[in-house]
C-alpha atoms as a PDB file:
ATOM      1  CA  UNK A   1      -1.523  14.284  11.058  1.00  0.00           C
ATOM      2  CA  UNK A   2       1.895  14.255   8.963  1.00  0.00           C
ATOM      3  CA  UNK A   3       1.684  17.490   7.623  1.00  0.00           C
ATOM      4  CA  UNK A   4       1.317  18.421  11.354  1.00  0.00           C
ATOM      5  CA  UNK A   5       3.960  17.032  12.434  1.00  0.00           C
ATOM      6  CA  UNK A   6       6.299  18.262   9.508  1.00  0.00           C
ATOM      7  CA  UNK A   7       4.851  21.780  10.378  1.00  0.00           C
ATOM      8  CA  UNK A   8       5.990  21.524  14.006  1.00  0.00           C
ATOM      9  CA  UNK A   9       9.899  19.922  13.120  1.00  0.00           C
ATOM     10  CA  UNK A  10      10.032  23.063  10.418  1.00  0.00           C
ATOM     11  CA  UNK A  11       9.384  25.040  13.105  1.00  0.00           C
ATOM     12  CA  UNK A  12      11.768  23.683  15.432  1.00  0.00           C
ATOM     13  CA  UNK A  13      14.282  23.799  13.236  1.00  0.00           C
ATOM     14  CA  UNK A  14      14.115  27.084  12.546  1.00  0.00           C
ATOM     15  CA  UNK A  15      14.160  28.456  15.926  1.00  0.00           C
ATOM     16  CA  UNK A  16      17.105  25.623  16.049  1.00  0.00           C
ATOM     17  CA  UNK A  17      18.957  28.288  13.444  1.00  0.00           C
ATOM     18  CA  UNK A  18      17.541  31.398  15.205  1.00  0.00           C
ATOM     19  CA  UNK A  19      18.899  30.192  18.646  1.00  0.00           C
ATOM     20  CA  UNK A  20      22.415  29.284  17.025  1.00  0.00           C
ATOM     21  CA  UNK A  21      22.716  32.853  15.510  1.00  0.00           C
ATOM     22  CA  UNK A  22      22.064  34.491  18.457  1.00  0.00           C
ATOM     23  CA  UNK A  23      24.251  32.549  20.711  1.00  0.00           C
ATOM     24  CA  UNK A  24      27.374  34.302  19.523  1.00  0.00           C
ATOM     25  CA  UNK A  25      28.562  36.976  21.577  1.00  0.00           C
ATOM     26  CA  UNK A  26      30.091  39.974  20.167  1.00  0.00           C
ATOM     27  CA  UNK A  27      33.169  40.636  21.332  1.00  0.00           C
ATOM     28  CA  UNK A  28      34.797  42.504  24.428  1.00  0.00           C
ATOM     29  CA  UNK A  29      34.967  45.709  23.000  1.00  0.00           C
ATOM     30  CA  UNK A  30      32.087  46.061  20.963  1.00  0.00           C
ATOM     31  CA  UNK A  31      30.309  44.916  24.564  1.00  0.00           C
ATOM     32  CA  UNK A  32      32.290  48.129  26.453  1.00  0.00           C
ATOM     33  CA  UNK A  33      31.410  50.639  23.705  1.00  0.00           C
ATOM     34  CA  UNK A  34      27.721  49.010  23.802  1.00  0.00           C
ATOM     35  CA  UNK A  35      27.253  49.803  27.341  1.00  0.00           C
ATOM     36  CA  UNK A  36      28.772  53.059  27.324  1.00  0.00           C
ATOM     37  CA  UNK A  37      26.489  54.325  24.340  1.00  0.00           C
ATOM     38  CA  UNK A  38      22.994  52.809  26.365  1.00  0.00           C
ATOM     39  CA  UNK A  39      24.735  54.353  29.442  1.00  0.00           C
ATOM     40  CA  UNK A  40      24.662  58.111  27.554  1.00  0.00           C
ATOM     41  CA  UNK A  41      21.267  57.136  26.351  1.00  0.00           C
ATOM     42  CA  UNK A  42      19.954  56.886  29.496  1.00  0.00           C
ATOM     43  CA  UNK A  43      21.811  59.871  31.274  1.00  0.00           C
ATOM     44  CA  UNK A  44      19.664  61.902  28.584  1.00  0.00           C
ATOM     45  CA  UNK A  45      16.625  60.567  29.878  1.00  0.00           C
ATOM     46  CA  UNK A  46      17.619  61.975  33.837  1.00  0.00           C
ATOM     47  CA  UNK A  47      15.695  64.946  35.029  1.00  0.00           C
ATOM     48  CA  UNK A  48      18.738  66.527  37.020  1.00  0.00           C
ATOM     49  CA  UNK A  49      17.812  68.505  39.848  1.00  0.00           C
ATOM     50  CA  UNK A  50      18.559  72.485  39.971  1.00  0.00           C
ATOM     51  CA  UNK A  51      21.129  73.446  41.981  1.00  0.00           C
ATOM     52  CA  UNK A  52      18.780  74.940  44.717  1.00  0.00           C
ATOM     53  CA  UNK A  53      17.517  71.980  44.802  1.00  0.00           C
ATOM     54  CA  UNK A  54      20.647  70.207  45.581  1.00  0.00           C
ATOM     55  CA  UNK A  55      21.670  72.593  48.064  1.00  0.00           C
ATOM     56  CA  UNK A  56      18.014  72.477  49.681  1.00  0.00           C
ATOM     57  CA  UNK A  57      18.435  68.506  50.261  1.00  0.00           C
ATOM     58  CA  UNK A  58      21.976  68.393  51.535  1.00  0.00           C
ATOM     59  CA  UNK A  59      21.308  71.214  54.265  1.00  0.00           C
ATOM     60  CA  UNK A  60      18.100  69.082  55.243  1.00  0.00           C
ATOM     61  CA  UNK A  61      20.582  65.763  55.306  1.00  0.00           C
ATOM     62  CA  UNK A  62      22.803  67.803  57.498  1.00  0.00           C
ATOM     63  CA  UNK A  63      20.685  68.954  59.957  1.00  0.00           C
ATOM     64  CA  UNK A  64      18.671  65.698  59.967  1.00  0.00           C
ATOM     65  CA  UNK A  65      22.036  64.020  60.646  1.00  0.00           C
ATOM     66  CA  UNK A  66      23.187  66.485  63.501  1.00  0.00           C
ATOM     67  CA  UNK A  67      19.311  65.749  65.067  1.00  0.00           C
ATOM     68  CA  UNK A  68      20.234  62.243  65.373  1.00  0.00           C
ATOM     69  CA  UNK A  69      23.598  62.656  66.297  1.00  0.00           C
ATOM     70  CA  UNK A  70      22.441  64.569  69.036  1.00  0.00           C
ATOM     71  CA  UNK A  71      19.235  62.062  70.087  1.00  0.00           C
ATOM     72  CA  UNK A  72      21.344  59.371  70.027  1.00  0.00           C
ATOM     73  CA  UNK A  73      23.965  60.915  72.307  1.00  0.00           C
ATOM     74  CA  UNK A  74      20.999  61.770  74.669  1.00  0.00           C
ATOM     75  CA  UNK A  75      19.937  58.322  75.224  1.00  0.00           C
ATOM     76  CA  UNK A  76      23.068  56.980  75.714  1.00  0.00           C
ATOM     77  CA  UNK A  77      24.206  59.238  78.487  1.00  0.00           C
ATOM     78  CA  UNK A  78      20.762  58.528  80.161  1.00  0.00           C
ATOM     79  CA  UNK A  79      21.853  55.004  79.912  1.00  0.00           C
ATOM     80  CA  UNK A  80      25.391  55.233  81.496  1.00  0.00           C
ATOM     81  CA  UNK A  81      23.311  57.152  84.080  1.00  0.00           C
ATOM     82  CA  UNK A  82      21.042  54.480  84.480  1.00  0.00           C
ATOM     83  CA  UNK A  83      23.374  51.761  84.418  1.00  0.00           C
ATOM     84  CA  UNK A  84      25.990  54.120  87.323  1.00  0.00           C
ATOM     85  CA  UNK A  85      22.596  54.469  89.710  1.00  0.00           C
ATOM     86  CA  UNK A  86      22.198  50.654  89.082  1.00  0.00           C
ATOM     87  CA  UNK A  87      25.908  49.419  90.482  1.00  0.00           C
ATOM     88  CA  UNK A  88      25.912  51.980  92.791  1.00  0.00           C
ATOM     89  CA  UNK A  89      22.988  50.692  94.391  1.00  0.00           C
ATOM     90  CA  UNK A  90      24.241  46.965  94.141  1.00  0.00           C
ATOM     91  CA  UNK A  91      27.827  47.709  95.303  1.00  0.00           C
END
């Protein structure tokens, strides 16, 4: 039951040191130039799209756009429409 209980407070102590060691934080610039080297890492890893395919999505964003635009506008002059017949009636 000692040697147990030795085992454990070796143990703790240990991870005691580990945690210590790891709680200092390296400093500002060695943080920036950190980030910006995972940041490049990752950027390697992208699968850009082709420039068709670019093109391809930003006319369909566009026209998508102009659709709503134009939907939109279409609903709210049937409103005003609406809401004219209504006071007209009332007034």
């Amino acid at each position: 039951m000692a040697e147990d209980k030795q085992k454990k407070t070796a143990v703790s102590r240990t991870k005691a040191e580990a945690v210590k060691k790891d709680d200092v934080k390296p400093g500002f610039f060695k943080r920036i130039g950190r980030w910006f080297h995972d940041m490049k890492v990752e950027l390697k890893k992208v699968s850009w799209p082709s420039r068709k395919d670019v093109t391809n999505n930003t006319v369909v964003t566009v026209v998508m756009t102009l659709l709503t635009a134009v939907v939109l506008w279409g609903f709210d002059e049937l409103a005003q429409l609406v809401v004219r017949a209504l006071l007209t009636l009332a007034g």
